[in-house]
Every structure is written in C-alpha cells, then in structure tokens.
C-alpha atoms as a PDB file:
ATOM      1  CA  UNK A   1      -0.275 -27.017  48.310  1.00  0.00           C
ATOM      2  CA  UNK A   2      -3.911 -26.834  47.628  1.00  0.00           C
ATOM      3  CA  UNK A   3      -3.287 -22.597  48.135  1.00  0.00           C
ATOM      4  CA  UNK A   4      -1.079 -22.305  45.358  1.00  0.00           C
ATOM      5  CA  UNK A   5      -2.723 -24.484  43.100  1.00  0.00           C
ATOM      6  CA  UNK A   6      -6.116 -22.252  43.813  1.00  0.00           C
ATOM      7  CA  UNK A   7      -3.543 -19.268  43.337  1.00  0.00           C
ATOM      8  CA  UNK A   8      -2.347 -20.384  39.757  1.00  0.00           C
ATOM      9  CA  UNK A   9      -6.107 -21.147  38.500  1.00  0.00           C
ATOM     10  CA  UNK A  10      -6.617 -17.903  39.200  1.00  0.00           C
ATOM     11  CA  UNK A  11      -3.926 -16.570  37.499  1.00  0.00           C
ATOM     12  CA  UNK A  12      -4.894 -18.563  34.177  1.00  0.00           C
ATOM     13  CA  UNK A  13      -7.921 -17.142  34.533  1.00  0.00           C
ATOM     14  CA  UNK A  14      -7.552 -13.680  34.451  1.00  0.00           C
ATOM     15  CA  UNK A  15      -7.180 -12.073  30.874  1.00  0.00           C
ATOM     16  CA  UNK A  16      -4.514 -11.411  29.475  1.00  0.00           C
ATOM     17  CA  UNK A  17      -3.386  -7.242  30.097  1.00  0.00           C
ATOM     18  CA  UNK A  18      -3.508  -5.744  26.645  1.00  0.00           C
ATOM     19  CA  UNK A  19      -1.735  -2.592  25.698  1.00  0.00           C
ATOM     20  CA  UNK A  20      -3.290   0.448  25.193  1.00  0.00           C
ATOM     21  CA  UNK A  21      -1.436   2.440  22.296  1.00  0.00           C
ATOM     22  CA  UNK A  22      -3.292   5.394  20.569  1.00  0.00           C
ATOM     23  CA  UNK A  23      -1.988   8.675  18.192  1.00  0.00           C
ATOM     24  CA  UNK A  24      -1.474  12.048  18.835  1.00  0.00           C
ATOM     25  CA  UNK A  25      -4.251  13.812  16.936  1.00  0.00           C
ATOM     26  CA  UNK A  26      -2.147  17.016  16.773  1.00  0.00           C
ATOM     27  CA  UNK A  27       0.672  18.418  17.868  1.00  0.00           C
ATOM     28  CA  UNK A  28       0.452  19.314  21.252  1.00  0.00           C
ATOM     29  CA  UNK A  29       2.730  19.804  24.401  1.00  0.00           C
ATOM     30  CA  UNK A  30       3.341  16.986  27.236  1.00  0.00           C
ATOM     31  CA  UNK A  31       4.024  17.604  30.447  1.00  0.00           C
ATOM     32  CA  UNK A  32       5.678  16.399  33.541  1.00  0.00           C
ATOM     33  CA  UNK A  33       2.132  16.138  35.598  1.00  0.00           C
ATOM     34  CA  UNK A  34      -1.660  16.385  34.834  1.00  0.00           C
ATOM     35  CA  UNK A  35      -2.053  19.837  34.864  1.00  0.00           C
ATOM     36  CA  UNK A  36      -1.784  22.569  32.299  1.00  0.00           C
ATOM     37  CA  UNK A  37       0.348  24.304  35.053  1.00  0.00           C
ATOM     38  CA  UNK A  38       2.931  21.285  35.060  1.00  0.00           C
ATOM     39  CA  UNK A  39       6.398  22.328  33.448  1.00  0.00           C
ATOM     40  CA  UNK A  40       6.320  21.936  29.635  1.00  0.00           C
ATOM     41  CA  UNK A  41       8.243  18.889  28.817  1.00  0.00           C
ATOM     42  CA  UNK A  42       8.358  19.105  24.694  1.00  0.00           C
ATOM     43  CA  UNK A  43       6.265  19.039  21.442  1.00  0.00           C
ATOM     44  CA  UNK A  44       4.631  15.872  20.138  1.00  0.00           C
ATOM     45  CA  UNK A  45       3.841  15.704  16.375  1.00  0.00           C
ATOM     46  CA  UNK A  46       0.624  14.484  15.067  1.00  0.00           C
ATOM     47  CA  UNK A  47       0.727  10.989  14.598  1.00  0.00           C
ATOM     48  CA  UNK A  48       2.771   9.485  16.987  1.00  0.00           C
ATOM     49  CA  UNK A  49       2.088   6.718  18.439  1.00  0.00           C
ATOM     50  CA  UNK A  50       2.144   6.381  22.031  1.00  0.00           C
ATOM     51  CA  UNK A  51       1.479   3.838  24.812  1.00  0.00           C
ATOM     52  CA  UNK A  52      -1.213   4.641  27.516  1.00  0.00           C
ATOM     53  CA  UNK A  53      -0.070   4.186  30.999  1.00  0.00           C
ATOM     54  CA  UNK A  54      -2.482   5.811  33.148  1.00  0.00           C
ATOM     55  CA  UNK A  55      -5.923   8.085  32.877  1.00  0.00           C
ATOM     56  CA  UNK A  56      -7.358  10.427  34.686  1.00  0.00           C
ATOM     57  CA  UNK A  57      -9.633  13.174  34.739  1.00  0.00           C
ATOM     58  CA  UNK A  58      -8.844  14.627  31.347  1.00  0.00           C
ATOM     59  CA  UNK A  59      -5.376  13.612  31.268  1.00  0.00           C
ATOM     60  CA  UNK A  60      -3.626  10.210  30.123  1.00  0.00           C
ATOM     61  CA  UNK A  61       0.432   9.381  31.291  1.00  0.00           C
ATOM     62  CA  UNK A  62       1.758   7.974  27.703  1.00  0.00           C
ATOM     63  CA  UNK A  63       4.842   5.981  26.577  1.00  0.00           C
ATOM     64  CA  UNK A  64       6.857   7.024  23.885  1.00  0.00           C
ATOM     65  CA  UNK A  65       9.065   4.882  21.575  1.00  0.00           C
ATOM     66  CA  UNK A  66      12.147   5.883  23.391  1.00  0.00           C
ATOM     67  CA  UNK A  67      10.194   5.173  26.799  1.00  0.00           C
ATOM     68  CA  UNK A  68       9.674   8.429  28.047  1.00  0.00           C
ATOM     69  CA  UNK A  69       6.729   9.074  30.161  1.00  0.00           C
ATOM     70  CA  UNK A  70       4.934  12.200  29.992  1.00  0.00           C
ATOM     71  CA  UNK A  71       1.354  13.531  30.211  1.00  0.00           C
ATOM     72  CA  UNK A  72      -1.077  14.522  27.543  1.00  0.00           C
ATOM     73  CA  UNK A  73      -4.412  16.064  27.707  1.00  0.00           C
ATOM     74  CA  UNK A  74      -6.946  13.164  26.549  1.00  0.00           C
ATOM     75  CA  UNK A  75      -8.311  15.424  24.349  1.00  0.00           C
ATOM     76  CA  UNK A  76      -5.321  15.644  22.140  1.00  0.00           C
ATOM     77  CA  UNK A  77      -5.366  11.652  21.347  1.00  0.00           C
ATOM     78  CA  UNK A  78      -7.599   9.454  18.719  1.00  0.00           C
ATOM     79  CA  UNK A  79      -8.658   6.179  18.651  1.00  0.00           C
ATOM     80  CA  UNK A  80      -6.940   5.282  15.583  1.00  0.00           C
ATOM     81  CA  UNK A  81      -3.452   3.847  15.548  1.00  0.00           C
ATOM     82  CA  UNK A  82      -0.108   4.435  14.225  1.00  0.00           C
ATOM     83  CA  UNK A  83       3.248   2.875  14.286  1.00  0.00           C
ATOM     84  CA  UNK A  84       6.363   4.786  14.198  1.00  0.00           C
ATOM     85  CA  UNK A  85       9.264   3.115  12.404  1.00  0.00           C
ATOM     86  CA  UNK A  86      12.113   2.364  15.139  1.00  0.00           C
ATOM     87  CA  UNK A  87      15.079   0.756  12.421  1.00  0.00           C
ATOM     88  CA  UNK A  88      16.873   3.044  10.407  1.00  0.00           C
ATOM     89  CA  UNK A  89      14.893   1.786   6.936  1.00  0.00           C
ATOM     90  CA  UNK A  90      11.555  -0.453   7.430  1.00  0.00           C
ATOM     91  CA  UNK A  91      11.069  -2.597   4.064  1.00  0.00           C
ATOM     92  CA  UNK A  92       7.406  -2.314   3.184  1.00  0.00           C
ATOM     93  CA  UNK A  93       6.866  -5.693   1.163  1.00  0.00           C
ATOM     94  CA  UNK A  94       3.653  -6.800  -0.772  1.00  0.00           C
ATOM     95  CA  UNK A  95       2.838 -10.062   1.460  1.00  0.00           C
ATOM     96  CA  UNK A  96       3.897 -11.027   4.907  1.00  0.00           C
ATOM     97  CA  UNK A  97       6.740 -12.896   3.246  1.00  0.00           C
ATOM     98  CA  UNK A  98      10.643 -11.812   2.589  1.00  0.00           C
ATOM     99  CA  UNK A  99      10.878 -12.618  -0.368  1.00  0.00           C
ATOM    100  CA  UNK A 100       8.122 -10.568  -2.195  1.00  0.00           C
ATOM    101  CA  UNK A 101       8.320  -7.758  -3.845  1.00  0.00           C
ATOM    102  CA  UNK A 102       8.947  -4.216  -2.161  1.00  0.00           C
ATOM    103  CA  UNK A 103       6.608  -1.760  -1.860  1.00  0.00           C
ATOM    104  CA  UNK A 104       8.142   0.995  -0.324  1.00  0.00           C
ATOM    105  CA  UNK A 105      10.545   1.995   2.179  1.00  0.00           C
ATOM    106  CA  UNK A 106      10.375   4.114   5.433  1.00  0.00           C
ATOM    107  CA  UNK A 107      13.290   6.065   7.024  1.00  0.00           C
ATOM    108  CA  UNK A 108      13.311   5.669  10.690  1.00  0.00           C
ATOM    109  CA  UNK A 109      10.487   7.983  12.884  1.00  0.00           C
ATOM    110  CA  UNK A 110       8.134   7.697   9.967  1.00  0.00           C
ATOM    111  CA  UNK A 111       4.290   7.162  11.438  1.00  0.00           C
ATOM    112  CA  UNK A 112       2.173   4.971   9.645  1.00  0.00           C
ATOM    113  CA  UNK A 113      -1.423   4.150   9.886  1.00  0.00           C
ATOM    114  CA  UNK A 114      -1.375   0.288  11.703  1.00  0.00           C
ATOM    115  CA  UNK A 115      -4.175  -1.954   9.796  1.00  0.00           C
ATOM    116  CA  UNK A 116      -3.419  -5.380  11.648  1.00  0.00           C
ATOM    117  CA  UNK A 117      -1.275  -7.910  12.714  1.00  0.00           C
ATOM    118  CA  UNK A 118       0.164 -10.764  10.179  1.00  0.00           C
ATOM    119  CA  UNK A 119       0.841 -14.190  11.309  1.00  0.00           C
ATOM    120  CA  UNK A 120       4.939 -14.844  11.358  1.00  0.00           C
ATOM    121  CA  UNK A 121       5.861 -11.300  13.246  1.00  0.00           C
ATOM    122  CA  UNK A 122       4.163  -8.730  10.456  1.00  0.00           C
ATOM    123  CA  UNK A 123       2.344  -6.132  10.668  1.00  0.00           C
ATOM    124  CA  UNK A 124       0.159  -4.553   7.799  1.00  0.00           C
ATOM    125  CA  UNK A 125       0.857  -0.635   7.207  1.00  0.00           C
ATOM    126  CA  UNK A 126      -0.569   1.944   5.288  1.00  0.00           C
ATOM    127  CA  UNK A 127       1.619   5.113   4.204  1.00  0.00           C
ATOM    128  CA  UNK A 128      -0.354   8.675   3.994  1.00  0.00           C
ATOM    129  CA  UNK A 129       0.694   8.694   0.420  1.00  0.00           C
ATOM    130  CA  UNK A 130      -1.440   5.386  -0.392  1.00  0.00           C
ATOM    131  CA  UNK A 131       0.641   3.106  -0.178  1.00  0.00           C
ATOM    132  CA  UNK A 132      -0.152  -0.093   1.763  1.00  0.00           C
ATOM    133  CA  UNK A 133       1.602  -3.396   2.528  1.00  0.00           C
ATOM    134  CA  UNK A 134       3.755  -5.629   5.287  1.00  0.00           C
ATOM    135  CA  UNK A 135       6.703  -4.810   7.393  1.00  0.00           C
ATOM    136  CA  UNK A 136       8.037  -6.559  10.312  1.00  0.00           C
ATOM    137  CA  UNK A 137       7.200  -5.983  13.830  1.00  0.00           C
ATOM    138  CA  UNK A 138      10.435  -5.506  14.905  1.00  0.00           C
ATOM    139  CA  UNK A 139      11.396  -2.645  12.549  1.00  0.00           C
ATOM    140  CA  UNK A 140       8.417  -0.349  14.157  1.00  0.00           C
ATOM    141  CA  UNK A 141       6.831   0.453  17.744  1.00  0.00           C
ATOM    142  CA  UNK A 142       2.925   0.823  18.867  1.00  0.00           C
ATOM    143  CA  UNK A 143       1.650  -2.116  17.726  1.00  0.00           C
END
C-alpha cells in the first residue's frame, strides 16, 4: 500500500506534458524519415500548424491536423503559432461570447495567427487581413 501511494505522489508531482505545436515558415517538403534522402512524402504550405512529436539533429517528426506524421527539417519551422480551421465555417465573434457580434468567417483549412486562449473553450485569432477576434476551440486545431 505504502508503494502505490509513494507511486501516485509522484505522479501529481510531475508537470503536466504540454504540447508542442509550431508553423511551417514556408513551404517545404516532409518526409517519411530524417534525412533529405528519405522518400518525399508531400508539400506543406506556409503556415500550418503542426504538432511536434520528436527532435533530432536538425529534424523534428510533426503532427498534422489530419494526424499524419511526417518529418520536417527544423529549419523550416517558427516559433510563432497558427491554428488551422478544422469545421467547414469557424465564426470569428467580437468577445468570447455567442451571442456577440461577428467578425468574420473562415472556410475550413484557413491558418490563422493563435493570440491566446479564452476562458469557456475560446481561442483569440488574428486573420492576415487584420482582422482579430474569438472562435471556439473546437472549430480549429494547434492550439
């Protein structure tokens, strides 16, 4: 008894694992291994969001939004974030609240810049055309 209950202290005490999502600088190629001479899996565009996984050496095994793993050169990732829009139209609203007004709308596979995380499941967004305001958490990915 006394095992597990020094077992579950520890657990509590560990932090909590955070993930890791960054954005595609550019467009650039993933492939299947960390290598340049791995086979060419497909283009990513600039501004995707993905999840990191694993890095080594110059390379970093990402997530996508669909869940496909793939490598990327470390290189060809920033520190800043992005969210990609996962439902077919993300409303955009003024406050973290349903019932303000609309901002804008975003079709699905949109990226935009992530600013932070609203109490009540929101997220705040900013669009590359100015734009700026809430939209749920559940209608994007990479945050």
């Amino acid at each position: 008894m006394k095992r597990w209950l020094f077992l579950g202290a520890i657990v509590l005490a560990m932090p909590a694992l955070a993930v890791d999502y960054r954005t595609v600088d550019s467009a650039t190629v993933l492939y299947d291994g960390p290598s340049l001479r791995g086979n060419k899996l497909f283009v990513i565009r600039k501004d995707t969001p993905v999840e990191v996984v694993v890095s080594l050496e110059g390379w970093v095994k990402v997530r996508d939004a669909e869940g496909g793993l793939a490598w990327i050169e470390k290189k060809n990732l920033a520190e800043r974030r992005t969210v990609i829009v996962t439902a077919a139209r993300a409303e955009i609203r003024q406050k973290p609240d349903e019932a303000a007004p609309l901002v804008f709308e975003a079709d699905r596979k949109v990226s935009l810049d992530y600013l932070e995380t609203a109490p009540g499941g929101w997220v705040k967004v900013h669009h590359r055309d100015g734009a700026s305001g809430y939209v749920r958490a559940n209608q994007i990915w990479g945050q």
